[in-house]
PDB file of N, CA and C in Angstrom:
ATOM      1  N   UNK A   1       0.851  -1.167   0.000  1.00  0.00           N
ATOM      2  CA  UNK A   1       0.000   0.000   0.000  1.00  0.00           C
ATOM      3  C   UNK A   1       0.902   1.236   0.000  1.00  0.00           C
ATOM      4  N   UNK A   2       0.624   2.296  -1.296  1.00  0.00           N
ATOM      5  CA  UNK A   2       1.523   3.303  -1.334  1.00  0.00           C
ATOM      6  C   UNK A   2       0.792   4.290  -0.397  1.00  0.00           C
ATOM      7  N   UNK A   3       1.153   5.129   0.166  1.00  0.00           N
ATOM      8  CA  UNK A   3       0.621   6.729   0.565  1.00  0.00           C
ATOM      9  C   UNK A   3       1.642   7.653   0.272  1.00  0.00           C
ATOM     10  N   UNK A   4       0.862   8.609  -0.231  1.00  0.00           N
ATOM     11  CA  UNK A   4       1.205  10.118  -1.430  1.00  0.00           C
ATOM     12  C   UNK A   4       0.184  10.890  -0.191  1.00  0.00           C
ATOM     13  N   UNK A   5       1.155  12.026  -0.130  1.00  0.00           N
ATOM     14  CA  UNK A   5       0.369  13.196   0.453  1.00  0.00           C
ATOM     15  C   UNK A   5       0.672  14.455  -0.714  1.00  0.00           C
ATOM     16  N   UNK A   6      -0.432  14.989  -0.627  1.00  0.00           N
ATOM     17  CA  UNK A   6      -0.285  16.102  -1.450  1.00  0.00           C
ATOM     18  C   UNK A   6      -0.799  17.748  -0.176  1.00  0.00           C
ATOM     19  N   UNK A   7      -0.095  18.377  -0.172  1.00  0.00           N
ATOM     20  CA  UNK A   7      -0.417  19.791   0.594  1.00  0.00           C
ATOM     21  C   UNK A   7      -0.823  21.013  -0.225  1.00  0.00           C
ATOM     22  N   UNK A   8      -1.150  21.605   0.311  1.00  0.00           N
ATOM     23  CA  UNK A   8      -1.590  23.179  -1.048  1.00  0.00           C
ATOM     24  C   UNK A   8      -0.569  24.351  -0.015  1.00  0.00           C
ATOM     25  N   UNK A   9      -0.364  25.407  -0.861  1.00  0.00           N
ATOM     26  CA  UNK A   9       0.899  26.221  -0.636  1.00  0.00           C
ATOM     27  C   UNK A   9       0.650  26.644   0.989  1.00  0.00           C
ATOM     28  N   UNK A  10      -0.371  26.574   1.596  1.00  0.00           N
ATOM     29  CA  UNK A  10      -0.775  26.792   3.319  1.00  0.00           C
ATOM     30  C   UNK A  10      -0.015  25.931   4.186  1.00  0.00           C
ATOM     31  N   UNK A  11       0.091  24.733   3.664  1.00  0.00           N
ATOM     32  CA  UNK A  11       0.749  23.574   4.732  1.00  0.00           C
ATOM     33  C   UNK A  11       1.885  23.118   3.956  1.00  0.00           C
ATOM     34  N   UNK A  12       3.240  23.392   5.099  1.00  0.00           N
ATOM     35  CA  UNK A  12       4.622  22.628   4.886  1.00  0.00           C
ATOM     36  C   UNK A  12       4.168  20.611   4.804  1.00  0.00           C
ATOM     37  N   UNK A  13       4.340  19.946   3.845  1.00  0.00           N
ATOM     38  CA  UNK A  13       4.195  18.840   3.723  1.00  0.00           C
ATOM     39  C   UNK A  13       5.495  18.298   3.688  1.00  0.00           C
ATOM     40  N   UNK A  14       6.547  18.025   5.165  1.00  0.00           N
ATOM     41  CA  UNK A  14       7.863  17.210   5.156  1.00  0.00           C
ATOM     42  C   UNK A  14       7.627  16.089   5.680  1.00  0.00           C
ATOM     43  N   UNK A  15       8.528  15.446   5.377  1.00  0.00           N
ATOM     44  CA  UNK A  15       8.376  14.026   5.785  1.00  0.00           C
ATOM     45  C   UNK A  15       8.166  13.721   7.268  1.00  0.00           C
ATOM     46  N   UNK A  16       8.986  14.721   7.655  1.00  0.00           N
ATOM     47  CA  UNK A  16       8.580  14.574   9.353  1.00  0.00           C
ATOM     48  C   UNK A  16       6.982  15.132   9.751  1.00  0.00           C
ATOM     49  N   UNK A  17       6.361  15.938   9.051  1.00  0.00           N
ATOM     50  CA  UNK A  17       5.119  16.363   9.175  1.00  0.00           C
ATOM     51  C   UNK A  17       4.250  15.246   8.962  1.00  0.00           C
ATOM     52  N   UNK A  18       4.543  14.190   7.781  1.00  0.00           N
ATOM     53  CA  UNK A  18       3.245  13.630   7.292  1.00  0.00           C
ATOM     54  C   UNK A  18       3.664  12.073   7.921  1.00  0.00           C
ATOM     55  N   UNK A  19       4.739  11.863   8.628  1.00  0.00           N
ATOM     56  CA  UNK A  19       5.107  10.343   9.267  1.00  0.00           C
ATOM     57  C   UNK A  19       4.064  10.114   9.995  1.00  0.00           C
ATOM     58  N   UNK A  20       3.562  10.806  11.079  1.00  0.00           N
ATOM     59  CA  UNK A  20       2.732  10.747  11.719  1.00  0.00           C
ATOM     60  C   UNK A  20       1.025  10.106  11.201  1.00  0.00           C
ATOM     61  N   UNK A  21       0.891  10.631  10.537  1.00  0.00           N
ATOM     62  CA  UNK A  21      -0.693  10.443   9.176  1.00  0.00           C
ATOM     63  C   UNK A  21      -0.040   9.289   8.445  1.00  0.00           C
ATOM     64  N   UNK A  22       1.003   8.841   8.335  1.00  0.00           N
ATOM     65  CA  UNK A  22       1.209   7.719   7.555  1.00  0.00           C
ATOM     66  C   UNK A  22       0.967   6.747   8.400  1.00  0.00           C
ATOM     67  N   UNK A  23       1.566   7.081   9.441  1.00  0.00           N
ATOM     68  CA  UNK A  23       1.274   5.608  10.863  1.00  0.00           C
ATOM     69  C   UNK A  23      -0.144   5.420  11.100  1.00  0.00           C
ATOM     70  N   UNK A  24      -0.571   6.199  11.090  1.00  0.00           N
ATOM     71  CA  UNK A  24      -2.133   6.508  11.595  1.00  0.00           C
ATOM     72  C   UNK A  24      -2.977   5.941  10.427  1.00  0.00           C
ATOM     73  N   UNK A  25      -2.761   5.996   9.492  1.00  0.00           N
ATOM     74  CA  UNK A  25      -3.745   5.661   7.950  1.00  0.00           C
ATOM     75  C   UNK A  25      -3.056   4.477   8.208  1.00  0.00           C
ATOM     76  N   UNK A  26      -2.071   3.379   8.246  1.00  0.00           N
ATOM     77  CA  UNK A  26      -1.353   2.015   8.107  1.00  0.00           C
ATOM     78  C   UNK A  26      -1.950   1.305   9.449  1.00  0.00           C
ATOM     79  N   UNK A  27      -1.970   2.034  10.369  1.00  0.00           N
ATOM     80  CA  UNK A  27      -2.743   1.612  11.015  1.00  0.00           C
ATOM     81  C   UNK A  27      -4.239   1.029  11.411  1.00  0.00           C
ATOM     82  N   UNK A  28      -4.957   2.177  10.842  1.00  0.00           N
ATOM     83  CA  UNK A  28      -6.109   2.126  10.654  1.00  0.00           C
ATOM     84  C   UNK A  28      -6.540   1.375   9.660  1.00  0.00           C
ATOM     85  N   UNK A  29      -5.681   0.771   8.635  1.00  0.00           N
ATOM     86  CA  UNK A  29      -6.205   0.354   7.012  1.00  0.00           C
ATOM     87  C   UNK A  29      -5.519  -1.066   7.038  1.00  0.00           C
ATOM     88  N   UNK A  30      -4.798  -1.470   8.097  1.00  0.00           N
ATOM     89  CA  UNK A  30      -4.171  -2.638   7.672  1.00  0.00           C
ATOM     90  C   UNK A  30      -5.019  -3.743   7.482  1.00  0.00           C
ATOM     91  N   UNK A  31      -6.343  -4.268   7.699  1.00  0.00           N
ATOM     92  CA  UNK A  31      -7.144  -4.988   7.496  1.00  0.00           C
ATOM     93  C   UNK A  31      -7.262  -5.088   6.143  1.00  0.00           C
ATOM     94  N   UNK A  32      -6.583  -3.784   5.562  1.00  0.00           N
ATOM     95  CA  UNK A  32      -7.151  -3.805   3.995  1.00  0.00           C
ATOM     96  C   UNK A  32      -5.825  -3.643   3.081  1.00  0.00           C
ATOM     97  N   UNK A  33      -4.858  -4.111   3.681  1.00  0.00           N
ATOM     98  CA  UNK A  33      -3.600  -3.503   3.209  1.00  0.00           C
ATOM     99  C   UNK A  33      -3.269  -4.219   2.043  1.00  0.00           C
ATOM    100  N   UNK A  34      -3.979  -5.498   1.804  1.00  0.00           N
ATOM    101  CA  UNK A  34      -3.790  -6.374   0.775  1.00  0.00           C
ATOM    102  C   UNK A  34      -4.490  -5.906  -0.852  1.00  0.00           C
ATOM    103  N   UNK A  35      -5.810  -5.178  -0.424  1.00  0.00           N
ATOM    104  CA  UNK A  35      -6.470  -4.766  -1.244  1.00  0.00           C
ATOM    105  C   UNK A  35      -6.517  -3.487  -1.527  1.00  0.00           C
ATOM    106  N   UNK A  36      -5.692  -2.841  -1.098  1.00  0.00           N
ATOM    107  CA  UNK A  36      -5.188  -1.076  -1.607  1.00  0.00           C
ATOM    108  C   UNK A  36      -4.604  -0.904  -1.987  1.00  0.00           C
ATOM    109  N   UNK A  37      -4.392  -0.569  -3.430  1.00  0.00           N
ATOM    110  CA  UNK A  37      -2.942  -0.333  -3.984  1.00  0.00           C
ATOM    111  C   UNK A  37      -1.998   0.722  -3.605  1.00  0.00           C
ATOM    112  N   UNK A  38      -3.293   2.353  -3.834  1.00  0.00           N
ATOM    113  CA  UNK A  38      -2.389   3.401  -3.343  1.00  0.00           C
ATOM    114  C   UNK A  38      -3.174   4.010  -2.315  1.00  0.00           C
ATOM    115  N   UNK A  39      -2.627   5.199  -1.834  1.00  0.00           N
ATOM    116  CA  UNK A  39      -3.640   5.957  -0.857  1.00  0.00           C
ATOM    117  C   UNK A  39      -3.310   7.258  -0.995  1.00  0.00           C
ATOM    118  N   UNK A  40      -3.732   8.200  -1.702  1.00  0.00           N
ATOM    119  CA  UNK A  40      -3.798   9.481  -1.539  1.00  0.00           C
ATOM    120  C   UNK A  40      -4.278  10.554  -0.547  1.00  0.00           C
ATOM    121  N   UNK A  41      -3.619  11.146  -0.218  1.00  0.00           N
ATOM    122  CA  UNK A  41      -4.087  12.202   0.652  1.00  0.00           C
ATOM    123  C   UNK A  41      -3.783  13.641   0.404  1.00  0.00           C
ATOM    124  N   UNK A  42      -4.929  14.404   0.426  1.00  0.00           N
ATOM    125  CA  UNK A  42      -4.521  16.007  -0.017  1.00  0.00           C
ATOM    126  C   UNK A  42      -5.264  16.792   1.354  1.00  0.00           C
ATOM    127  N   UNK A  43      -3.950  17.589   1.169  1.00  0.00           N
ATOM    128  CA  UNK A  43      -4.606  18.248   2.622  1.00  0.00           C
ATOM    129  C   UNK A  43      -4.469  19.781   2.558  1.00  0.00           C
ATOM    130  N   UNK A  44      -5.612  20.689   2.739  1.00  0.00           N
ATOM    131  CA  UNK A  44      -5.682  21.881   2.371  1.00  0.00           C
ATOM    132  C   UNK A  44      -6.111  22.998   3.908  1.00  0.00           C
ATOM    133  N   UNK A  45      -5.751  23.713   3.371  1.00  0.00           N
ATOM    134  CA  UNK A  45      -6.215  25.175   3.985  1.00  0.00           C
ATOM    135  C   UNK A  45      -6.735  25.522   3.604  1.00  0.00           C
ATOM    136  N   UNK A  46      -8.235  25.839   3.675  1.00  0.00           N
ATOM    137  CA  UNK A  46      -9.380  26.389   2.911  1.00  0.00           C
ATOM    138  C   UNK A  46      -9.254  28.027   2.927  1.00  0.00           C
ATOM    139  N   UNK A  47      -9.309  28.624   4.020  1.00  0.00           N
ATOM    140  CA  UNK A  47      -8.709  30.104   4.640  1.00  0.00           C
ATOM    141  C   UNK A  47      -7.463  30.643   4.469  1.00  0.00           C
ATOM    142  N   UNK A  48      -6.847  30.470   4.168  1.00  0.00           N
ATOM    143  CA  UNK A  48      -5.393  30.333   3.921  1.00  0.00           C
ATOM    144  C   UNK A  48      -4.908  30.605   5.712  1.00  0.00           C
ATOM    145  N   UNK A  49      -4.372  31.421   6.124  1.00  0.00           N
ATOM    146  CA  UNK A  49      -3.913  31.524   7.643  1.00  0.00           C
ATOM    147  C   UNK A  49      -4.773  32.325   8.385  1.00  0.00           C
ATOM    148  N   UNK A  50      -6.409  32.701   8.084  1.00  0.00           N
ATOM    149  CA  UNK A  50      -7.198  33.158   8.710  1.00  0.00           C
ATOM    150  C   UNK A  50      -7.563  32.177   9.741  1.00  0.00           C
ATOM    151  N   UNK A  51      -7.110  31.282  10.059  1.00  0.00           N
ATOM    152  CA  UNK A  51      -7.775  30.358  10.938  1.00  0.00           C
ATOM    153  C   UNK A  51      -9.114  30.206  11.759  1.00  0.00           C
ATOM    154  N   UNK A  52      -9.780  30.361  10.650  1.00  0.00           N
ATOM    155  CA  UNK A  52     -11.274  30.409  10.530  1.00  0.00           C
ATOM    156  C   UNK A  52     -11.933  28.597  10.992  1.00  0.00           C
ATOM    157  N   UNK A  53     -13.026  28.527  11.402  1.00  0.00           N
ATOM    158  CA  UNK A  53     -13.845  27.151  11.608  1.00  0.00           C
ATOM    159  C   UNK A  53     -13.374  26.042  10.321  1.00  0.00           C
ATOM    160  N   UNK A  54     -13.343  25.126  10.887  1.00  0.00           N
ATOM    161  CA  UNK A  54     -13.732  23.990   9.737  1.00  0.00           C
ATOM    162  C   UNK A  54     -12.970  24.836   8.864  1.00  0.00           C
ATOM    163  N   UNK A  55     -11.528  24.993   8.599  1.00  0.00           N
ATOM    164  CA  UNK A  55     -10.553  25.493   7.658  1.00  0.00           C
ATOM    165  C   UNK A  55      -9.778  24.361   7.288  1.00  0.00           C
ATOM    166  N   UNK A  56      -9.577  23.497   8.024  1.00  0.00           N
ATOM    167  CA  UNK A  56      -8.230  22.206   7.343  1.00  0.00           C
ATOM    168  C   UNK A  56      -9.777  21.418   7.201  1.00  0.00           C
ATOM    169  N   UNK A  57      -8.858  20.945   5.610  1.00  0.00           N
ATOM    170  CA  UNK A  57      -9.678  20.214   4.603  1.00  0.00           C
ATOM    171  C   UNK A  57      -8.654  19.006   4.520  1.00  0.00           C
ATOM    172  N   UNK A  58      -9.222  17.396   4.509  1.00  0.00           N
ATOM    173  CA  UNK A  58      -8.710  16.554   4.172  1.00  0.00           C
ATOM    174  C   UNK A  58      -9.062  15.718   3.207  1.00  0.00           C
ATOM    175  N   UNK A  59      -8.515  15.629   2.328  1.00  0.00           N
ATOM    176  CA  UNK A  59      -9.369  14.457   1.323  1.00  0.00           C
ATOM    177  C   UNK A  59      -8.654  13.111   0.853  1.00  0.00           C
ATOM    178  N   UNK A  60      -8.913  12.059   1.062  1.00  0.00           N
ATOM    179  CA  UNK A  60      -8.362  11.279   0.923  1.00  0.00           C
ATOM    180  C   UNK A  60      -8.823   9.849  -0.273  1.00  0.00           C
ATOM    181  N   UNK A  61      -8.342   9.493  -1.116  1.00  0.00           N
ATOM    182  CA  UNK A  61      -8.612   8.618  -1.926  1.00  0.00           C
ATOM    183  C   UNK A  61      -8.082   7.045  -2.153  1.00  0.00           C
ATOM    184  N   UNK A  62      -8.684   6.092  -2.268  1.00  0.00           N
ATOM    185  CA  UNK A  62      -8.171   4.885  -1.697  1.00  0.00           C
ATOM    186  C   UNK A  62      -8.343   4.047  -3.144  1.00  0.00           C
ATOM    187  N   UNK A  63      -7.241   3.651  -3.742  1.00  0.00           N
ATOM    188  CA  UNK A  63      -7.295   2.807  -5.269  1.00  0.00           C
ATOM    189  C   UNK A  63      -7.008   1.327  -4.446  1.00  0.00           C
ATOM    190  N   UNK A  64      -8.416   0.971  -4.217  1.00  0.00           N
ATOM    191  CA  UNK A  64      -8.734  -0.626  -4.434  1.00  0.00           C
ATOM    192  C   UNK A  64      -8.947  -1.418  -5.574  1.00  0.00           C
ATOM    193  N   UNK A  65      -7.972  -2.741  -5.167  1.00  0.00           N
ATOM    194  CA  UNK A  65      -7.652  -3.800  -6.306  1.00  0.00           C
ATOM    195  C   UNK A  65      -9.228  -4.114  -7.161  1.00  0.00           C
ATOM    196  N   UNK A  66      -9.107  -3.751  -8.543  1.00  0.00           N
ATOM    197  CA  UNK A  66     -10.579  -4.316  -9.285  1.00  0.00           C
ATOM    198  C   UNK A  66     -11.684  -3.844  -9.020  1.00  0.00           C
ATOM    199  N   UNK A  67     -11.709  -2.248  -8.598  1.00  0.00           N
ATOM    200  CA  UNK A  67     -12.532  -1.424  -8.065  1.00  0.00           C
ATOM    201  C   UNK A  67     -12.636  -0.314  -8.004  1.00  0.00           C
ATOM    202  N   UNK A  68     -13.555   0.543  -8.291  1.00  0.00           N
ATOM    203  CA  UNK A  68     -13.309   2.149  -8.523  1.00  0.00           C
ATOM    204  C   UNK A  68     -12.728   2.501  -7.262  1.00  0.00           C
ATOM    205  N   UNK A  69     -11.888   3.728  -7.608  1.00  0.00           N
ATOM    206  CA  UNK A  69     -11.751   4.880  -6.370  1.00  0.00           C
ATOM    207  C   UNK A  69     -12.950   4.706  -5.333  1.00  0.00           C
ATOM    208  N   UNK A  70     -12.229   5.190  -4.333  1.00  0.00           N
ATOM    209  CA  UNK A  70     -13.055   5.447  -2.999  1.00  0.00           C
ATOM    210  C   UNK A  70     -12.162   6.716  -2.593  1.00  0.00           C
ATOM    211  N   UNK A  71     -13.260   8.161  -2.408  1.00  0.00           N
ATOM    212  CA  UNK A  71     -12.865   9.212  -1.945  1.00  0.00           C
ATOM    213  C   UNK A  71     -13.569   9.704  -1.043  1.00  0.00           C
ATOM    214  N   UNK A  72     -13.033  10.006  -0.243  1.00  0.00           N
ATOM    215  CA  UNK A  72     -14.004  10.888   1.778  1.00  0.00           C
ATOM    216  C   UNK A  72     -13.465  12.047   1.533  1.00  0.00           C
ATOM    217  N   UNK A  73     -14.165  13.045   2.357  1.00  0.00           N
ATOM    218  CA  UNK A  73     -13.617  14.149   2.641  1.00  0.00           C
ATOM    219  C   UNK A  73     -14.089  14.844   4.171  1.00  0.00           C
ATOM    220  N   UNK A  74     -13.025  15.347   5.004  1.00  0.00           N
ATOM    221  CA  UNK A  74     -13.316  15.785   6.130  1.00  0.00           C
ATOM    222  C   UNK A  74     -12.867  17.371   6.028  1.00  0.00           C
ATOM    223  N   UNK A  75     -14.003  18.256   6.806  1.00  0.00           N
ATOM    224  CA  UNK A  75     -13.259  19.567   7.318  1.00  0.00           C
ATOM    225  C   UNK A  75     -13.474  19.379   9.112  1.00  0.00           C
ATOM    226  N   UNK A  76     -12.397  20.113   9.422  1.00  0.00           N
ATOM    227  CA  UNK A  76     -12.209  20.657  10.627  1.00  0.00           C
ATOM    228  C   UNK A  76     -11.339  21.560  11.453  1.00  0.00           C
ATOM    229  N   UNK A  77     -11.398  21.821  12.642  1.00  0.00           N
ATOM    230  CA  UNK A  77     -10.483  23.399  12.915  1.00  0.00           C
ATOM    231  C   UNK A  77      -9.169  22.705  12.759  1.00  0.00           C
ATOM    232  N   UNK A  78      -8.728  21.551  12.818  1.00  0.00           N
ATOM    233  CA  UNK A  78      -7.261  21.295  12.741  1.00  0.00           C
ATOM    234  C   UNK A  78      -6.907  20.417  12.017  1.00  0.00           C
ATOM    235  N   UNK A  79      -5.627  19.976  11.492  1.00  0.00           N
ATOM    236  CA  UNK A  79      -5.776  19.320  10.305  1.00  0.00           C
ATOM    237  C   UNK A  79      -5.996  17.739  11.265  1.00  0.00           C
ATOM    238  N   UNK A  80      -5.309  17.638  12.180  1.00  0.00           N
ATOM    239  CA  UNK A  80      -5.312  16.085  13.153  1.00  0.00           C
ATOM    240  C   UNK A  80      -6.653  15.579  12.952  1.00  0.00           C
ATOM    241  N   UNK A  81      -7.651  16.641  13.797  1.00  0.00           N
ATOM    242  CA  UNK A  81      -9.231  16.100  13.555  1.00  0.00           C
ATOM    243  C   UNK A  81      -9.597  16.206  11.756  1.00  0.00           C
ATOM    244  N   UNK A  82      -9.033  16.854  11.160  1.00  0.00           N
ATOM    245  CA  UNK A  82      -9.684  16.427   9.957  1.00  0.00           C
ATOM    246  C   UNK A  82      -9.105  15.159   9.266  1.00  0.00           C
ATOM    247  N   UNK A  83      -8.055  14.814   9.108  1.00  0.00           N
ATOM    248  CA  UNK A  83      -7.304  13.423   8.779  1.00  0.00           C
ATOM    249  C   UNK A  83      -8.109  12.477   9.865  1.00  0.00           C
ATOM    250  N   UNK A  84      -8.431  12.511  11.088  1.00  0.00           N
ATOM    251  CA  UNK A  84      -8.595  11.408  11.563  1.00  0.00           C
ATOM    252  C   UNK A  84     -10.187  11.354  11.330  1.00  0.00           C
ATOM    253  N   UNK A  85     -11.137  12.276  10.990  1.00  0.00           N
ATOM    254  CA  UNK A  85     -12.524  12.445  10.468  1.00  0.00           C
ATOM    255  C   UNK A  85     -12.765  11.091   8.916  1.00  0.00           C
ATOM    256  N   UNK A  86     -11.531  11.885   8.753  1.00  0.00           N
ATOM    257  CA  UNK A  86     -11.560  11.262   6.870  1.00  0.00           C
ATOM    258  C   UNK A  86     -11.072  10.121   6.951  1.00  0.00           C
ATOM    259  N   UNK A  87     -10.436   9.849   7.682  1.00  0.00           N
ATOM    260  CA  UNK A  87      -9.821   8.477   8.036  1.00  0.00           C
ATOM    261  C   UNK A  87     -11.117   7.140   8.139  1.00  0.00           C
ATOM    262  N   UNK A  88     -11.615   7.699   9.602  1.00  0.00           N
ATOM    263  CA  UNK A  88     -12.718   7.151  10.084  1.00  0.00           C
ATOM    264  C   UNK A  88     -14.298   6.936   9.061  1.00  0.00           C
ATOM    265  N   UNK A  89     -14.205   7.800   7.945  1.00  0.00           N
ATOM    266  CA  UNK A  89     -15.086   8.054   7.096  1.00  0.00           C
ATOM    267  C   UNK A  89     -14.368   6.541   6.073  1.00  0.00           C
ATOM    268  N   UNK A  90     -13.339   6.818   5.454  1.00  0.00           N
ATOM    269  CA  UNK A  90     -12.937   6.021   4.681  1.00  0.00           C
ATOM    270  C   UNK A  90     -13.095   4.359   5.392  1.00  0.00           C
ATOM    271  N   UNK A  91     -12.942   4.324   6.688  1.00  0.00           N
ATOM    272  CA  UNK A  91     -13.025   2.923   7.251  1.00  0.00           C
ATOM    273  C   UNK A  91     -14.379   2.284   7.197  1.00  0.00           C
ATOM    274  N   UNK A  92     -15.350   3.103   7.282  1.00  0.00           N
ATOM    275  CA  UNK A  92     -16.584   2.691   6.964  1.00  0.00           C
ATOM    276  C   UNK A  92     -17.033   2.401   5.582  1.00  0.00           C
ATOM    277  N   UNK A  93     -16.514   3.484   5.065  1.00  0.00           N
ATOM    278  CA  UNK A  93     -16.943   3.097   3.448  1.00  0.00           C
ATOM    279  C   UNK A  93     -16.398   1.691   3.009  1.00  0.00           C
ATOM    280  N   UNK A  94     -14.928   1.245   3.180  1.00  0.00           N
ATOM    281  CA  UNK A  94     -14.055   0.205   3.096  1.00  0.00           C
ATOM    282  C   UNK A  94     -15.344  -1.238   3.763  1.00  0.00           C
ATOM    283  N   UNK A  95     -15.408  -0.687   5.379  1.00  0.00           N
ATOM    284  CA  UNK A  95     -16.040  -2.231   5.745  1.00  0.00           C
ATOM    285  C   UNK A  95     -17.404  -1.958   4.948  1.00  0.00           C
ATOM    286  N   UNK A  96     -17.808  -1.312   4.555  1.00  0.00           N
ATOM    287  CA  UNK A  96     -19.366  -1.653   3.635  1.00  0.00           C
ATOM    288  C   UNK A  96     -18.894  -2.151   2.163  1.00  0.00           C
ATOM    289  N   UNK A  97     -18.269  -1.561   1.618  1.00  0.00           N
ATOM    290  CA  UNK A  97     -17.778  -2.309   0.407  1.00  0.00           C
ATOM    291  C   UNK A  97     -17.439  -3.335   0.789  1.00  0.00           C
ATOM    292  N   UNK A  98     -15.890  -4.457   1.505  1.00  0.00           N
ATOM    293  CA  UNK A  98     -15.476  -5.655   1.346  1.00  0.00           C
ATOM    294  C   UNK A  98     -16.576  -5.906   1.909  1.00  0.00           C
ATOM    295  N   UNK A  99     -17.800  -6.271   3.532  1.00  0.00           N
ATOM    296  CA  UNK A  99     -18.748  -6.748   3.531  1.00  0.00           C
ATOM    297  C   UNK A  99     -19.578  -7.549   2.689  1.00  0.00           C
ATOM    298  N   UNK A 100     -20.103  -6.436   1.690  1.00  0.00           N
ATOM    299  CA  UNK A 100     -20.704  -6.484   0.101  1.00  0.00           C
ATOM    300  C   UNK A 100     -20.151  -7.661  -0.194  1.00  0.00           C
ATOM    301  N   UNK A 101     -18.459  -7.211  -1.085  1.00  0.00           N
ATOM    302  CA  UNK A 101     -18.142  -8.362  -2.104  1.00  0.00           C
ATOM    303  C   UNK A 101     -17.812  -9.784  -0.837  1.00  0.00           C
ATOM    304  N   UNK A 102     -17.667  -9.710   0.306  1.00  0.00           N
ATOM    305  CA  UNK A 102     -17.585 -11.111   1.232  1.00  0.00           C
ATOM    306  C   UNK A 102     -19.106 -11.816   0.992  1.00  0.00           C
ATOM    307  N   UNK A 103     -20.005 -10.837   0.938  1.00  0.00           N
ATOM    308  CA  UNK A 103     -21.157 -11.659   0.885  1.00  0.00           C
ATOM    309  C   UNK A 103     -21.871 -12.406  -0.181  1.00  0.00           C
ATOM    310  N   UNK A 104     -20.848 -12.233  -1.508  1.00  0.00           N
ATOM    311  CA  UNK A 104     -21.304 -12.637  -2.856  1.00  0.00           C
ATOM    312  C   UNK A 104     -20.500 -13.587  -3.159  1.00  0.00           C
TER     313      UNK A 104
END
């Protein structure tokens, strides 16, 4: 399972920034680690540094084996709660899909 982060010019995206969200998504996804090829993540500043409500935007996209895209999207005041929003969004979508194809 690859993970790609993508940032917009608001957020420094270094490796030491995004290790953290990598552990956390490998974590959370390893049930499915067989059947994900890649994992995208884009993570935005909607406000740019107005640090306004629901400003960090996370979106995340999941290329499962023999299967369309799967894309979530979370806002929230920080990017932590929004990655772990979108995270938690994507885990559900995941167990309702394999569910599905387990049951056929």
């Amino acid at each position: 399972m690859i993970i790609q982060f993508n940032t917009d010019k608001n957020i420094n995206g270094t490796e030491e920034f995004t290790a953290s969200y990598i552990a956390q998504i490998e974590g959370e996804l390893s049930k499915y680690s067989n059947q994900i090829t890649r994992i995208e993540v884009h993570l935005s500043d909607e406000d740019g540094n107005n640090n306004g409500l629901n400003a960090m935007r996370c979106m995340i996209e999941a290329r499962v084996e023999g299967r369309q895209p799967i894309a979530v999207t979370d806002q929230a005041d920080t990017l932590d709660e929004a990655v772990s929003g979108a995270i938690d969004k994507l885990t559900t979508s995941l167990n309702t899909i394999m569910g599905r194809l387990s049951n056929h």
